[in-house]
N, C-alpha and C. Protein backbone atom coordinates (compact mmCIF):
# COMPACT_ATOMS: atom_id res chain seq x y z
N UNK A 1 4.89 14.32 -1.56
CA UNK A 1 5.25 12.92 -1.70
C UNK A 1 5.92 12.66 -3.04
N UNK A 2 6.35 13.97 -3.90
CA UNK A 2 7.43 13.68 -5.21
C UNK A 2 8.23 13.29 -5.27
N UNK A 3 8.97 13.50 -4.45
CA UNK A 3 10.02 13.15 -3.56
C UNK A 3 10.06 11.96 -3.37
N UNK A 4 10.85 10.81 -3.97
CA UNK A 4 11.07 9.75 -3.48
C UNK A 4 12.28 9.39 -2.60
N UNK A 5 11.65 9.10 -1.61
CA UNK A 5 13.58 8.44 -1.09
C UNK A 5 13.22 7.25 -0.34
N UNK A 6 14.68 6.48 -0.50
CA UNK A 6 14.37 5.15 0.03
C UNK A 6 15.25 5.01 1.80
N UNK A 7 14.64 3.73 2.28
CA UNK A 7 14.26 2.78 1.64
C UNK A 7 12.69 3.50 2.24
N UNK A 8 11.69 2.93 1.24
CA UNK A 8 10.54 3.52 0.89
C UNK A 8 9.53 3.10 1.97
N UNK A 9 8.46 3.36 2.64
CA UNK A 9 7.84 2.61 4.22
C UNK A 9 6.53 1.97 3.24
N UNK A 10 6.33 0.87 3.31
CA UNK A 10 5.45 0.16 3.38
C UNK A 10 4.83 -0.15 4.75
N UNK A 11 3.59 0.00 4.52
CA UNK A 11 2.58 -0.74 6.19
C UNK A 11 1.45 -1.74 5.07
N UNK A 12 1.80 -2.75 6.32
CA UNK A 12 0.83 -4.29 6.12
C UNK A 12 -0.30 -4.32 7.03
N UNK A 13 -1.23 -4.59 7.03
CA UNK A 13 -2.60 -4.55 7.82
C UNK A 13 -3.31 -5.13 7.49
N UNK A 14 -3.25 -6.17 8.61
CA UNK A 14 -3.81 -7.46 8.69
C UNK A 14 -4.30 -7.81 10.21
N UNK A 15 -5.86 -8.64 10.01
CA UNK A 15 -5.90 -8.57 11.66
C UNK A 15 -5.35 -10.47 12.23
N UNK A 16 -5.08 -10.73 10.93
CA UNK A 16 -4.45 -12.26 11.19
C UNK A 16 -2.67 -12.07 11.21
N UNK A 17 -2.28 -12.52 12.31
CA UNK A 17 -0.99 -12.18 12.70
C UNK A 17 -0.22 -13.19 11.90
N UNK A 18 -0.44 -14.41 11.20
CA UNK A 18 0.10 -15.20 10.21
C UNK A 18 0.38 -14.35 8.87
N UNK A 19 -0.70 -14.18 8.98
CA UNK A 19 -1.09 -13.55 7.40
C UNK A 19 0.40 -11.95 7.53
N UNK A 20 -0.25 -11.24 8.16
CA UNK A 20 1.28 -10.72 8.54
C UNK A 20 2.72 -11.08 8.10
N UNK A 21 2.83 -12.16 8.87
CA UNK A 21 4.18 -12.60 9.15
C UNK A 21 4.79 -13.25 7.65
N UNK A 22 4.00 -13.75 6.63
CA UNK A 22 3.87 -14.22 5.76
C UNK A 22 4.25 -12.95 4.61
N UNK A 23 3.36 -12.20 4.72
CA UNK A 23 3.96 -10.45 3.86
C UNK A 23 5.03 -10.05 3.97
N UNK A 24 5.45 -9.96 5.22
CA UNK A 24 6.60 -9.11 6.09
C UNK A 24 7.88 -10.44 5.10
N UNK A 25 7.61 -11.57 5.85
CA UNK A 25 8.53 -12.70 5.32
C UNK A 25 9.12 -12.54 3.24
N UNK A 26 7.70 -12.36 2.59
CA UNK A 26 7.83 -12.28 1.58
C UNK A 26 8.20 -10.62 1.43
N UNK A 27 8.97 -9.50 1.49
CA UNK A 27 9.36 -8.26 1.46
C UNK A 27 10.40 -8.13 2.31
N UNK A 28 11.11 -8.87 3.37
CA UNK A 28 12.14 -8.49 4.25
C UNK A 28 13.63 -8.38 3.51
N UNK A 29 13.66 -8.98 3.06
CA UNK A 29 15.26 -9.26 2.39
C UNK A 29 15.50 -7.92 1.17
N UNK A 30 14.18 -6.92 0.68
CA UNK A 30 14.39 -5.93 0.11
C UNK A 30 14.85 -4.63 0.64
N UNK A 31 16.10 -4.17 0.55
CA UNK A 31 16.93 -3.21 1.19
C UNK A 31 16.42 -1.79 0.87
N UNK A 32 15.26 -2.17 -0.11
CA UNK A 32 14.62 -1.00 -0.77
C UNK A 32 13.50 -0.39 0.16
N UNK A 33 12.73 -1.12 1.16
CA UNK A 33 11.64 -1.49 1.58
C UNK A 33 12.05 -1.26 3.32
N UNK A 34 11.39 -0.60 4.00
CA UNK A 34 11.67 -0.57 5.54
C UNK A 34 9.47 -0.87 5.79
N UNK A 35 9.83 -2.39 6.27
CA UNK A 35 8.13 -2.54 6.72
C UNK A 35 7.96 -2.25 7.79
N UNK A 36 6.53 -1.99 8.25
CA UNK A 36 5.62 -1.80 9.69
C UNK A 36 4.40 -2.29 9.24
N UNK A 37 3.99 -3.46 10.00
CA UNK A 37 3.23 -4.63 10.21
C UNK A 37 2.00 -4.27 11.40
N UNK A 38 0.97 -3.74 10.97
CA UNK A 38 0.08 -3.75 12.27
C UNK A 38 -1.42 -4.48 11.70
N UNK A 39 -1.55 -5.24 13.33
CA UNK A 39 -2.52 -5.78 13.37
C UNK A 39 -4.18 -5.26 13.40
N UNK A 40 -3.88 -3.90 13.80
CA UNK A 40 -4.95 -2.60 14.00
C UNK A 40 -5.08 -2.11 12.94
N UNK A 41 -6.13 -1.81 11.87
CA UNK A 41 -6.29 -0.81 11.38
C UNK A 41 -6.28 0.80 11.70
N UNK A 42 -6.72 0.72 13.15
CA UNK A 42 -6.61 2.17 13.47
C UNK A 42 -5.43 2.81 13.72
N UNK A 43 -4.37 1.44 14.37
CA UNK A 43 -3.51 1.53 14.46
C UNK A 43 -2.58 1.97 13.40
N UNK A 44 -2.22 1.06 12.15
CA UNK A 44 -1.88 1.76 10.74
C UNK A 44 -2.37 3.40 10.09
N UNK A 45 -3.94 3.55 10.64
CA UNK A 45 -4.14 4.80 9.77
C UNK A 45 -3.33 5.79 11.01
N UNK A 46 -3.41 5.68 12.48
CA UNK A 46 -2.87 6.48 12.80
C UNK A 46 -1.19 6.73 12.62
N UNK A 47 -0.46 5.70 12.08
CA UNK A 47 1.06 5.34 12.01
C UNK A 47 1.63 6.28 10.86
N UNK A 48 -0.03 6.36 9.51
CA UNK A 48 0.28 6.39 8.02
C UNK A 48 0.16 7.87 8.46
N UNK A 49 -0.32 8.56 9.38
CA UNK A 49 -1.28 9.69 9.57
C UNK A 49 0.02 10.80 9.72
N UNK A 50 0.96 10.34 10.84
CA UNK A 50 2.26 10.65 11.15
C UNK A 50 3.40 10.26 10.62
N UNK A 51 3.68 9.64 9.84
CA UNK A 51 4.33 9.25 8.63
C UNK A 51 3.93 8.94 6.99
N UNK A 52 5.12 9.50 6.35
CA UNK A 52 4.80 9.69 4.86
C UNK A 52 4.95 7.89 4.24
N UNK A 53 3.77 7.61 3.53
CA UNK A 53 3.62 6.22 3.65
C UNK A 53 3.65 6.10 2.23
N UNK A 54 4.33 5.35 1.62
CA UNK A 54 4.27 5.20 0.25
C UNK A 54 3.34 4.03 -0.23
N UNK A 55 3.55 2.62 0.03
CA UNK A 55 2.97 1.59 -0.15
C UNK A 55 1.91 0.92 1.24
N UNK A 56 0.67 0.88 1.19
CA UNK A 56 0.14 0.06 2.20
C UNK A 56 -0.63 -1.09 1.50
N UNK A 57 -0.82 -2.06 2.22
CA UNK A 57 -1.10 -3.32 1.72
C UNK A 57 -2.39 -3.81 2.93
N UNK A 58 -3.14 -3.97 2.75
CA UNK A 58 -4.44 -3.86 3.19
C UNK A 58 -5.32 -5.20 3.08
N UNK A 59 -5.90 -5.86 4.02
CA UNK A 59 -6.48 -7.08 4.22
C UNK A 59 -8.37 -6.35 3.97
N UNK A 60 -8.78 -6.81 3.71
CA UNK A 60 -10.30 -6.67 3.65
C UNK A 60 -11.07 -6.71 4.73
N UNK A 61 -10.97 -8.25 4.93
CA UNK A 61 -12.05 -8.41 6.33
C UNK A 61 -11.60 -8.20 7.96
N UNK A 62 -11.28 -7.20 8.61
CA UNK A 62 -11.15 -7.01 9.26
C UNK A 62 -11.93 -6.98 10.44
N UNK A 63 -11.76 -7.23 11.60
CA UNK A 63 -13.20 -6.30 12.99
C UNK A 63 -13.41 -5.41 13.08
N UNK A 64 -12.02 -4.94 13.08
CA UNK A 64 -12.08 -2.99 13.87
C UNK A 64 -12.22 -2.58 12.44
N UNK A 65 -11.84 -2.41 11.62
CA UNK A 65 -12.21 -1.82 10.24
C UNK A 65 -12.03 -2.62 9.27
N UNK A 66 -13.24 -2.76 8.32
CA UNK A 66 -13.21 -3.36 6.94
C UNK A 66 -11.99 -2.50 6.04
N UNK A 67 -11.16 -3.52 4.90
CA UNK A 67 -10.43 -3.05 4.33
C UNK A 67 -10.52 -1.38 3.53
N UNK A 68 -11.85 -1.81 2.68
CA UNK A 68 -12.42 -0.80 1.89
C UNK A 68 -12.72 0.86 2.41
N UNK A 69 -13.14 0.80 3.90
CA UNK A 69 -12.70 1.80 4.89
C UNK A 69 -11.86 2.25 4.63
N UNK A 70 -10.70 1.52 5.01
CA UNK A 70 -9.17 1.96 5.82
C UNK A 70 -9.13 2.43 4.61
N UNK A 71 -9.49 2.12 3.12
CA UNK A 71 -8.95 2.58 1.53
C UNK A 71 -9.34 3.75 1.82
N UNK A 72 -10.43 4.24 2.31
CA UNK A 72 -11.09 5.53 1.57
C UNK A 72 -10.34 6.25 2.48
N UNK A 73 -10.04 6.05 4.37
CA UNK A 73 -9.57 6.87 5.20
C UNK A 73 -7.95 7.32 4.55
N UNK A 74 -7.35 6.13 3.98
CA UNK A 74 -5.52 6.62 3.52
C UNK A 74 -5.77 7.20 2.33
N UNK A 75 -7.04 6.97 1.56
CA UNK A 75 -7.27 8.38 0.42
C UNK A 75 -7.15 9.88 0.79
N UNK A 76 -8.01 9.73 2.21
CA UNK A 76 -8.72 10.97 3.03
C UNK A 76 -6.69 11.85 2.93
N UNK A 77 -6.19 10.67 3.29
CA UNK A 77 -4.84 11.54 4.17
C UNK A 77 -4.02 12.42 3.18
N UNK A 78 -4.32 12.14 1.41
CA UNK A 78 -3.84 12.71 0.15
C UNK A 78 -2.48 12.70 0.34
N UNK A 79 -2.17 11.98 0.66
CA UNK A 79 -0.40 11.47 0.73
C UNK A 79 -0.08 10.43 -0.59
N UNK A 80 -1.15 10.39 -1.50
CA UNK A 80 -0.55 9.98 -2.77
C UNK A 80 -0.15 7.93 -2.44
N UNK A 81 -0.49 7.72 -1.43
CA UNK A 81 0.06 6.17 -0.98
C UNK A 81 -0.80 5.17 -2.09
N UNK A 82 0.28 4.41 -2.70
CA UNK A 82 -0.22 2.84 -3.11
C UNK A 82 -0.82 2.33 -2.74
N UNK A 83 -1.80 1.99 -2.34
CA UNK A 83 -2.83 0.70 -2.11
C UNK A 83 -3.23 -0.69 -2.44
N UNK A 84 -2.82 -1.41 -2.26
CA UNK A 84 -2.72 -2.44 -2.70
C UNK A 84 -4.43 -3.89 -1.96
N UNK A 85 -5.30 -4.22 -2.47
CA UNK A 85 -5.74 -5.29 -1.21
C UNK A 85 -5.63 -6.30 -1.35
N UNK A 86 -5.52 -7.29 -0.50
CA UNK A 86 -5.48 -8.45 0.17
C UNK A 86 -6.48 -9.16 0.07
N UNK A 87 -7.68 -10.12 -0.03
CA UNK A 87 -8.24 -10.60 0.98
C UNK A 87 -8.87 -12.39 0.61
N UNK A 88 -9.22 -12.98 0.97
CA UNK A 88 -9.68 -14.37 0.68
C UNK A 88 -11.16 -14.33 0.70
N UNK A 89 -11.73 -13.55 0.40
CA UNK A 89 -13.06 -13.56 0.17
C UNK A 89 -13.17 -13.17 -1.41
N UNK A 90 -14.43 -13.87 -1.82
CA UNK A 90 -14.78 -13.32 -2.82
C UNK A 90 -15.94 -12.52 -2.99
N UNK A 91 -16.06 -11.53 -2.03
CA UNK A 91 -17.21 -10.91 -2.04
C UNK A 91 -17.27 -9.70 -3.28
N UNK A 92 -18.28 -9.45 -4.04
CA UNK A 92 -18.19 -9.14 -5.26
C UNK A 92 -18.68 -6.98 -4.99
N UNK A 93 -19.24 -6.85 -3.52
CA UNK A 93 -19.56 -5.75 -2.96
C UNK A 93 -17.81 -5.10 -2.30
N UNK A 94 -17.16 -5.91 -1.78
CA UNK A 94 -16.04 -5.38 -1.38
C UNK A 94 -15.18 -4.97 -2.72
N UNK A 95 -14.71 -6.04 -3.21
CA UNK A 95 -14.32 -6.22 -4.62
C UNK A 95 -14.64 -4.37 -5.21
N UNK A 96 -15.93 -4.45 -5.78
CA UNK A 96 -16.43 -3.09 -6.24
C UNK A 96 -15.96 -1.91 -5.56
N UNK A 97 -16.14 -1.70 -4.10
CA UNK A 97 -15.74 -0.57 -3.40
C UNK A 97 -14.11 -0.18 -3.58
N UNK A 98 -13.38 -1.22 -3.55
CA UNK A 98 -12.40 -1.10 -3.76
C UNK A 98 -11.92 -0.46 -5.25
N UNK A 99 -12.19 -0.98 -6.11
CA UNK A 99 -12.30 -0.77 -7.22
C UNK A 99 -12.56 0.35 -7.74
N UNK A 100 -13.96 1.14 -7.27
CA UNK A 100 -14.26 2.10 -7.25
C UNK A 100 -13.46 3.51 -6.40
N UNK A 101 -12.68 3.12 -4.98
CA UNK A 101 -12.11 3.82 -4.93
C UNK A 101 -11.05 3.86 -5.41
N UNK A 102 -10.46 3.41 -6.54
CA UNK A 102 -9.59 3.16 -6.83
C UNK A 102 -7.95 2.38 -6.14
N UNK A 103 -7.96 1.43 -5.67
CA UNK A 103 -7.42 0.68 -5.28
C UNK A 103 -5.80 0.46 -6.02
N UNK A 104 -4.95 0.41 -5.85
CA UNK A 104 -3.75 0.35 -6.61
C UNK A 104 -3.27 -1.07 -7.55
N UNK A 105 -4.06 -2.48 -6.63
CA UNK A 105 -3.83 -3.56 -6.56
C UNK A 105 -4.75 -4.38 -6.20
N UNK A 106 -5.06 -5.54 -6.06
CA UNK A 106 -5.69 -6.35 -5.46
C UNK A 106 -5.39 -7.61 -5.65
N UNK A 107 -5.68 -9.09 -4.58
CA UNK A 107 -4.83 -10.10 -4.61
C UNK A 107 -5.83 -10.98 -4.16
N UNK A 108 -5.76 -12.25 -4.47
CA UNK A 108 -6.62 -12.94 -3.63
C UNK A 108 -5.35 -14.38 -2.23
N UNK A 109 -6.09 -14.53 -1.39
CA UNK A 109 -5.20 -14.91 -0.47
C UNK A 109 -5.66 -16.61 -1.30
N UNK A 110 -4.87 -17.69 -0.83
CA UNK A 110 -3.51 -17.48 -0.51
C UNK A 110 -2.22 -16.78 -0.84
N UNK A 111 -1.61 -15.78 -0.10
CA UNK A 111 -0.65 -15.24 -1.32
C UNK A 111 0.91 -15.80 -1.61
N UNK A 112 0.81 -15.45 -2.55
CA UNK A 112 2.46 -16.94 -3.44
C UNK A 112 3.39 -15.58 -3.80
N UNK A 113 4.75 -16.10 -3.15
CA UNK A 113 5.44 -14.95 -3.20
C UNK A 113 5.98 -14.25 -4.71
N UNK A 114 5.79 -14.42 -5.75
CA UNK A 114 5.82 -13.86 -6.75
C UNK A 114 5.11 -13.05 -7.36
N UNK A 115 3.92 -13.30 -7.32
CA UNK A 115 2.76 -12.62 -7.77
C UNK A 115 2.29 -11.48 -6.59
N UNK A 116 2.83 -11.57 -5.41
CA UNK A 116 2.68 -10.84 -4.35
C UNK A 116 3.53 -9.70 -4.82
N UNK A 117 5.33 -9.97 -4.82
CA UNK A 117 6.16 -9.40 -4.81
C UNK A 117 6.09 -8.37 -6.08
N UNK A 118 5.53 -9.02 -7.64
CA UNK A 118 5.16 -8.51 -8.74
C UNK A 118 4.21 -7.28 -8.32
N UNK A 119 3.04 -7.59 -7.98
CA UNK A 119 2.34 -6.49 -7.12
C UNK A 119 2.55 -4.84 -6.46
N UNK A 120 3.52 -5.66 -5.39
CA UNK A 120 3.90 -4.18 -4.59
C UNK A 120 4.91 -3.52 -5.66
N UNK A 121 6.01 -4.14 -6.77
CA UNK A 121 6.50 -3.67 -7.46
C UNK A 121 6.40 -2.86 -8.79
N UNK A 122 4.65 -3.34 -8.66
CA UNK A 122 4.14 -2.40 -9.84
C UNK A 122 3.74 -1.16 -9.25
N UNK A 123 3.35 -1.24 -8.19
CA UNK A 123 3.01 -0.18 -7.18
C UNK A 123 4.50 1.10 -6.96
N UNK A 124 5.82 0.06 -6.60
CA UNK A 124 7.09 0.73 -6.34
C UNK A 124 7.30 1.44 -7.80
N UNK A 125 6.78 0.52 -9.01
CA UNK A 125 7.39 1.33 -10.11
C UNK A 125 6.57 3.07 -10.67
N UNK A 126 4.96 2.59 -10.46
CA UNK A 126 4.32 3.43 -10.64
C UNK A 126 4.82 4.79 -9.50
N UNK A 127 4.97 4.56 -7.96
CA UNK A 127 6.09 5.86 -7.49
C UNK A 127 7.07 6.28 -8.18
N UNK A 128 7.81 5.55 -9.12
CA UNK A 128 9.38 5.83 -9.18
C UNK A 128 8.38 6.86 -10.70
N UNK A 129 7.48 6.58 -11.47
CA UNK A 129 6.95 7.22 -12.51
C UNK A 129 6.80 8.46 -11.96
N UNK A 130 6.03 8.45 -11.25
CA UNK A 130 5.35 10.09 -10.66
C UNK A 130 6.33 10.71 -10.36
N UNK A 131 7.72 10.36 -8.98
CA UNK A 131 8.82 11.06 -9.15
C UNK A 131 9.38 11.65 -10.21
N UNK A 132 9.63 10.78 -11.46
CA UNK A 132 10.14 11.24 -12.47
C UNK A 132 9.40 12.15 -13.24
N UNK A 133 8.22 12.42 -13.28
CA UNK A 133 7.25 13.15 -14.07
C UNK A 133 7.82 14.35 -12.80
N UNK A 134 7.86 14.54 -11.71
CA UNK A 134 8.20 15.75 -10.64
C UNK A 134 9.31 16.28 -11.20
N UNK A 135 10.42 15.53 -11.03
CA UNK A 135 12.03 15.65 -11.58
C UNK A 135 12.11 16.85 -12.67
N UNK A 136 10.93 16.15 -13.76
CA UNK A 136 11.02 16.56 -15.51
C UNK A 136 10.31 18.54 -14.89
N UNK A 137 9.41 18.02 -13.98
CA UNK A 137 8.77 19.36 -13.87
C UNK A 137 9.14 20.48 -13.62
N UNK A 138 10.01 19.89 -12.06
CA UNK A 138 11.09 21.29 -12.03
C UNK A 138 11.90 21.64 -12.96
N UNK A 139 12.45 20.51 -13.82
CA UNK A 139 13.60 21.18 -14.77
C UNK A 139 13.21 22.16 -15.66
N UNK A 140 12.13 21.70 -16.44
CA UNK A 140 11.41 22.61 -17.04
C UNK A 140 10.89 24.01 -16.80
N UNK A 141 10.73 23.73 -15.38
CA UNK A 141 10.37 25.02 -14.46
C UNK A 141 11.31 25.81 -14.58
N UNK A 142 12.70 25.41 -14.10
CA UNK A 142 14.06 26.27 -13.88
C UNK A 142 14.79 26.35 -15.15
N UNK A 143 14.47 25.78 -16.20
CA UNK A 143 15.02 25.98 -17.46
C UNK A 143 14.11 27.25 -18.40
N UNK A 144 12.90 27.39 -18.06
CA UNK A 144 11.85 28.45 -18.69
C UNK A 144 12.51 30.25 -18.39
């Protein structure tokens, strides 16, 4: 996943189809960015599972899977993916798990498209870092 190339796949996962449409809305017009929007968590981990996923953006309270889950399962996949969460709760146990697994981001809903967009872009910049730390590596490699 050193390798950066664009435009880069973000997945949104959310089991509120507003809440969705609202993410997708706030990220569409970026030519940088190709989204996939699922309402399933299982659905997303299996999407992220078969595709190289750079950024996912993750709702908390879910049915089929709590956010903090789906964190540890797209850890499981070691594809290096952003993580970002979502959620309108203030539960101070989710909060922690997240945290603890190290989480990339976190947001509280309602989300306002700036501070959203700021977000996934600290996330996009921290990829574009690691690429470049790859870049420096081989050169060094093939210059030794």
């Amino acid at each position: 996943m050193f390798i950066l190339q664009y435009p880069i796949k973000i997945v949104l996962v959310d089991d509120d189809p507003e809440a969705l449409a609202l993410m997708n809305n706030f990220l569409k017009n970026n030519e940088q960015y190709d989204i996939y929007a699922f309402t399933s968590p299982k659905e997303a981990l299996e999407f992220m599972t078969e595709n190289e996923t750079q950024i996912a953006i993750v709702d908390i309270n879910m049915k089929e899977m709590y956010g903090d889950r789906l964190l540890s399962r797209i850890i499981d996949l070691e594809a290096g993916t952003e993580v970002i969460i979502v959620t309108a709760s203030d539960n101070l146990i989710n909060f922690t798990a997240c945290y603890k697994l190290r989480a990339n981001g976190f947001m509280f809903k309602p989300l306002e498209k700036k501070s959203f967009n700021a977000i996934v872009e600290n996330s996009h910049k921290n990829l574009i870092n690691w690429n470049n730390v790859f870049n420096e590596m081989i050169m060094r490699k093939h210059s030794a």
